[in-house]
C-alpha atoms as a PDB file:
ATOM      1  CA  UNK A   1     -74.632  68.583 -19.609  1.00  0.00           C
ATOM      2  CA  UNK A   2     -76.342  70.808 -22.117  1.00  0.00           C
ATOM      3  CA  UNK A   3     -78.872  68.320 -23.872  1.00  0.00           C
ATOM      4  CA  UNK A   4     -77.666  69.603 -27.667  1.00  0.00           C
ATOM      5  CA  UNK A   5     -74.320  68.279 -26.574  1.00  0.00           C
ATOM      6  CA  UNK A   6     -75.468  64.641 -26.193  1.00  0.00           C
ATOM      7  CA  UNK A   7     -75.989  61.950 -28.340  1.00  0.00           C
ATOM      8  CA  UNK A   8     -78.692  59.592 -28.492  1.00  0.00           C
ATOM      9  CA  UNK A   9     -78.434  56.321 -27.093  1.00  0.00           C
ATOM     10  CA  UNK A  10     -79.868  53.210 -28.640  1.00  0.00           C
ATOM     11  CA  UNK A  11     -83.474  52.541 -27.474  1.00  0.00           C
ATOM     12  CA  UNK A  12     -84.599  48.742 -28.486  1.00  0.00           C
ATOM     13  CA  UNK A  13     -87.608  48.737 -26.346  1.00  0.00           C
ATOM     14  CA  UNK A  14     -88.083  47.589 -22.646  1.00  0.00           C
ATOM     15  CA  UNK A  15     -87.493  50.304 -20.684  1.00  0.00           C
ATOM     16  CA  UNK A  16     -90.793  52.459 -19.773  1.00  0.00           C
ATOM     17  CA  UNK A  17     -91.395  55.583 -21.862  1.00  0.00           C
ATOM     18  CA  UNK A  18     -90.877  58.599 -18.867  1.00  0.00           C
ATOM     19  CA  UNK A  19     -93.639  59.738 -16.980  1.00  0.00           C
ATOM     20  CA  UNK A  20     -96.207  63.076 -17.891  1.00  0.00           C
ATOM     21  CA  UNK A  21     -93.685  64.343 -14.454  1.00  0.00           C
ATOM     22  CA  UNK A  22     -90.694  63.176 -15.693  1.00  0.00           C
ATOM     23  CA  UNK A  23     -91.429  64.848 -19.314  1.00  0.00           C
ATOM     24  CA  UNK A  24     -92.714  67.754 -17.575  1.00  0.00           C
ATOM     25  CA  UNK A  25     -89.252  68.225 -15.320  1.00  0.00           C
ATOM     26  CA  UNK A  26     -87.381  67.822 -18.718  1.00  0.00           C
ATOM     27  CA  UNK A  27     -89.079  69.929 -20.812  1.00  0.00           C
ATOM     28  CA  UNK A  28     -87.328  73.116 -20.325  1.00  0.00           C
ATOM     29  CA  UNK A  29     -84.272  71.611 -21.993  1.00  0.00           C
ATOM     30  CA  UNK A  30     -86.646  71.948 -25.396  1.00  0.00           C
ATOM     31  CA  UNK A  31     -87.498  75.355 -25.571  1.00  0.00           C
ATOM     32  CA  UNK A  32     -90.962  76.074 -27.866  1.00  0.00           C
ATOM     33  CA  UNK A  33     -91.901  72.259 -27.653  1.00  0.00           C
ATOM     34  CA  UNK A  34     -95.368  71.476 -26.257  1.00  0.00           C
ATOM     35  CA  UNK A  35     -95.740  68.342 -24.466  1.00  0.00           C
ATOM     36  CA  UNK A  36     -98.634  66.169 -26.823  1.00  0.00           C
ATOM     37  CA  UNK A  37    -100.345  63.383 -26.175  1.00  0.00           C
ATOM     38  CA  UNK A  38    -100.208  63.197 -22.333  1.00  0.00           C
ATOM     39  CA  UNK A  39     -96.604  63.379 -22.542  1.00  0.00           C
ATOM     40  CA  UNK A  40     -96.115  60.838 -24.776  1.00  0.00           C
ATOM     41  CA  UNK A  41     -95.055  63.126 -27.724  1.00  0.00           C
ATOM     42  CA  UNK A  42     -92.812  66.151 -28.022  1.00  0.00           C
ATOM     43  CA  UNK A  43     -93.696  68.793 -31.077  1.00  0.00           C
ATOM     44  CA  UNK A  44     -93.128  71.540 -32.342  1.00  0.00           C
ATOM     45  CA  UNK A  45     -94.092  74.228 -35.037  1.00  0.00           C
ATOM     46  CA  UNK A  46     -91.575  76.270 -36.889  1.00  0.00           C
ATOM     47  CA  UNK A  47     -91.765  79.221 -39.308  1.00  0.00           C
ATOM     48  CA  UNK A  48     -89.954  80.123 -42.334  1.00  0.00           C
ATOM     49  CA  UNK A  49     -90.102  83.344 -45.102  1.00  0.00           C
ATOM     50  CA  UNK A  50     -90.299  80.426 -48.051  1.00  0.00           C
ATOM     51  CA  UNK A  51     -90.857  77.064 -49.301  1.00  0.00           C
ATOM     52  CA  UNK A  52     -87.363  76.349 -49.760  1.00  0.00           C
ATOM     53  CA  UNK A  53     -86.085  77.574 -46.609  1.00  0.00           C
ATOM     54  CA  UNK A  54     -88.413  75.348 -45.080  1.00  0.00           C
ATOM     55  CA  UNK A  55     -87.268  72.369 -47.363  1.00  0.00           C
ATOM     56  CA  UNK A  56     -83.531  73.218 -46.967  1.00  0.00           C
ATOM     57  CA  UNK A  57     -84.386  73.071 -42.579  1.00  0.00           C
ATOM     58  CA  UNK A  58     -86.401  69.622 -43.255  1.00  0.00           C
ATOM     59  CA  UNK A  59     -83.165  68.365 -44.690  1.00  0.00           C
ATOM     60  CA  UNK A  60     -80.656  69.324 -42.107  1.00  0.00           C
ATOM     61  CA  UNK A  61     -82.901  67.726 -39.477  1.00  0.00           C
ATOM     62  CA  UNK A  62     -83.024  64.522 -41.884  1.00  0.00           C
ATOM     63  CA  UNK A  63     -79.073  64.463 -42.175  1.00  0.00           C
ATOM     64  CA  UNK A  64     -78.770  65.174 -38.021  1.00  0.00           C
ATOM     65  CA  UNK A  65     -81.760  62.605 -37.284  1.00  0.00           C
ATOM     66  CA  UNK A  66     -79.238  59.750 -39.699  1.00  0.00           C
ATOM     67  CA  UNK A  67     -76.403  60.815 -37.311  1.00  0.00           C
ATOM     68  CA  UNK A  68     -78.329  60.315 -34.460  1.00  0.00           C
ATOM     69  CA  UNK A  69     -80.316  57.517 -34.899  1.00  0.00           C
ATOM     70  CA  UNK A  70     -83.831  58.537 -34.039  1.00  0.00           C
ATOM     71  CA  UNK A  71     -86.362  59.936 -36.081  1.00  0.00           C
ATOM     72  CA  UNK A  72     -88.932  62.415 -35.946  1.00  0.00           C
ATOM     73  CA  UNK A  73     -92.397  62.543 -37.701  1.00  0.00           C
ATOM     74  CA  UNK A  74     -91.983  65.577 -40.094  1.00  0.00           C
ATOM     75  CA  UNK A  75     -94.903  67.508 -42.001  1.00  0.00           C
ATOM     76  CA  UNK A  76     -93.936  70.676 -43.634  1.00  0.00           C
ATOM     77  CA  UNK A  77     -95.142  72.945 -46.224  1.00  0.00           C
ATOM     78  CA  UNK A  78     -94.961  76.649 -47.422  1.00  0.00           C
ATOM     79  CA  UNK A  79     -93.290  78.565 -44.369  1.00  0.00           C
ATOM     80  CA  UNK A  80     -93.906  76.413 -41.868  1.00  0.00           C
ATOM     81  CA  UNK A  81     -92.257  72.836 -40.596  1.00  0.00           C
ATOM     82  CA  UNK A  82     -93.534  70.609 -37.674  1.00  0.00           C
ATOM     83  CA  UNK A  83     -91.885  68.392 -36.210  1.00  0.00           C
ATOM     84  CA  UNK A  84     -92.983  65.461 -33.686  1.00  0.00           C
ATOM     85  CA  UNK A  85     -90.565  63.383 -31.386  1.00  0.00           C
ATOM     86  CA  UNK A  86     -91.059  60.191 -29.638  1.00  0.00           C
ATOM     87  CA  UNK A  87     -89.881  56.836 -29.341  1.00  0.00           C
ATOM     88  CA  UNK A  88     -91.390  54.169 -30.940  1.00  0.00           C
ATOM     89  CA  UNK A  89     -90.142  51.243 -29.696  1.00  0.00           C
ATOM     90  CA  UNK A  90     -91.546  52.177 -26.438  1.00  0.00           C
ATOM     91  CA  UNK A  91     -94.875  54.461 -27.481  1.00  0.00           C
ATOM     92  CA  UNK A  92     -93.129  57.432 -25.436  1.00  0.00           C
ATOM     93  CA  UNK A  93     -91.042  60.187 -24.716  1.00  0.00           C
ATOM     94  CA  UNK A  94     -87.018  58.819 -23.748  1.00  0.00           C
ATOM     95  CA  UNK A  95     -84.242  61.392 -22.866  1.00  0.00           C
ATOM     96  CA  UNK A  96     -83.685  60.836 -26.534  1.00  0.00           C
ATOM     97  CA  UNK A  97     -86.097  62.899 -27.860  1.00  0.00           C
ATOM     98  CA  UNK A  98     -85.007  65.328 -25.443  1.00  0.00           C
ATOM     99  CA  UNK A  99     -82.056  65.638 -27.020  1.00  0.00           C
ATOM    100  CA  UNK A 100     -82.846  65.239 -30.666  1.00  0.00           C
ATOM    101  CA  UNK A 101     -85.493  68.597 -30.061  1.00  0.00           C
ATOM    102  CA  UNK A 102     -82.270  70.681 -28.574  1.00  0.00           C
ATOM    103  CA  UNK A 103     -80.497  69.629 -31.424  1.00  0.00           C
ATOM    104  CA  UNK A 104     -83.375  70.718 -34.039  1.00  0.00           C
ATOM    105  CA  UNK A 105     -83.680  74.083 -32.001  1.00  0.00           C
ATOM    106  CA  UNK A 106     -79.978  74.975 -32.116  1.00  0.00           C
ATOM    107  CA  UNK A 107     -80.404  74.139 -35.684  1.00  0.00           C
ATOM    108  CA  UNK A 108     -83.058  76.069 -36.168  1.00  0.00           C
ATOM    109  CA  UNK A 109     -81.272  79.009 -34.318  1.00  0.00           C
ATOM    110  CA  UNK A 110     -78.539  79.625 -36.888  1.00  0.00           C
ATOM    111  CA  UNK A 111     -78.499  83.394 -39.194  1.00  0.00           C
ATOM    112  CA  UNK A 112     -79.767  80.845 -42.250  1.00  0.00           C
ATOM    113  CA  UNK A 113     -83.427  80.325 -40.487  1.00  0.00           C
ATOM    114  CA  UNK A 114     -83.790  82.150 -37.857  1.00  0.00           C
ATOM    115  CA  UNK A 115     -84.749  85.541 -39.680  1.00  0.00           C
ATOM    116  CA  UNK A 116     -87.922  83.871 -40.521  1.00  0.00           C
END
């Protein structure tokens, strides 16, 4: 199933974050991301023409991230947003995250941002 057409599932801790491999073998399903942190954190960079656009994106991914249930780290500024997944409750990536950064790219894909 196309990962943007998931939901997240609950994560309350122990279960093992996925492997570097395991991250690796998903990480085609979140196009632009970069693997961090050994594979323990997915992130990526966007671009926008303004400070608003960028705010207005930032606030979409807010609402979609209350939805969802999981939460990215989120640092944005003039023209530019980035955007970190990974699971806290176990220091990792989870199919979650997976997920959440299709969501935020499909998002991101739509006529209102993706002319930046």
């Amino acid at each position: 199933m196309e990962p943007s057409l998931k939901t997240c599932t609950p994560c309350h801790g122990g279960v093992p974050p996925l492997t570097l491999s395991e991250a690796e073998a998903l990480s085609p399903q979140a196009s632009g991301w970069q693997l961090l942190n050994n594979g323990a954190r997915l992130e990526r960079r966007f671009a926008f023409k303004t400070f608003a656009v960028a705010l207005a994106f930032i606030n979409r991914v807010g609402d979609l991230a209350e939805v969802e249930g999981h939460h990215p780290d989120i640092t944005f500024g003039w023209g530019y947003a980035n955007i970190s997944f990974y699971t806290h409750t176990i220091n990792g990536l989870h199919e979650n995250d997976f997920i959440m950064a299709a969501k935020v790219n499909q998002l991101y894909n739509t006529d209102e941002y993706s002319a930046a």
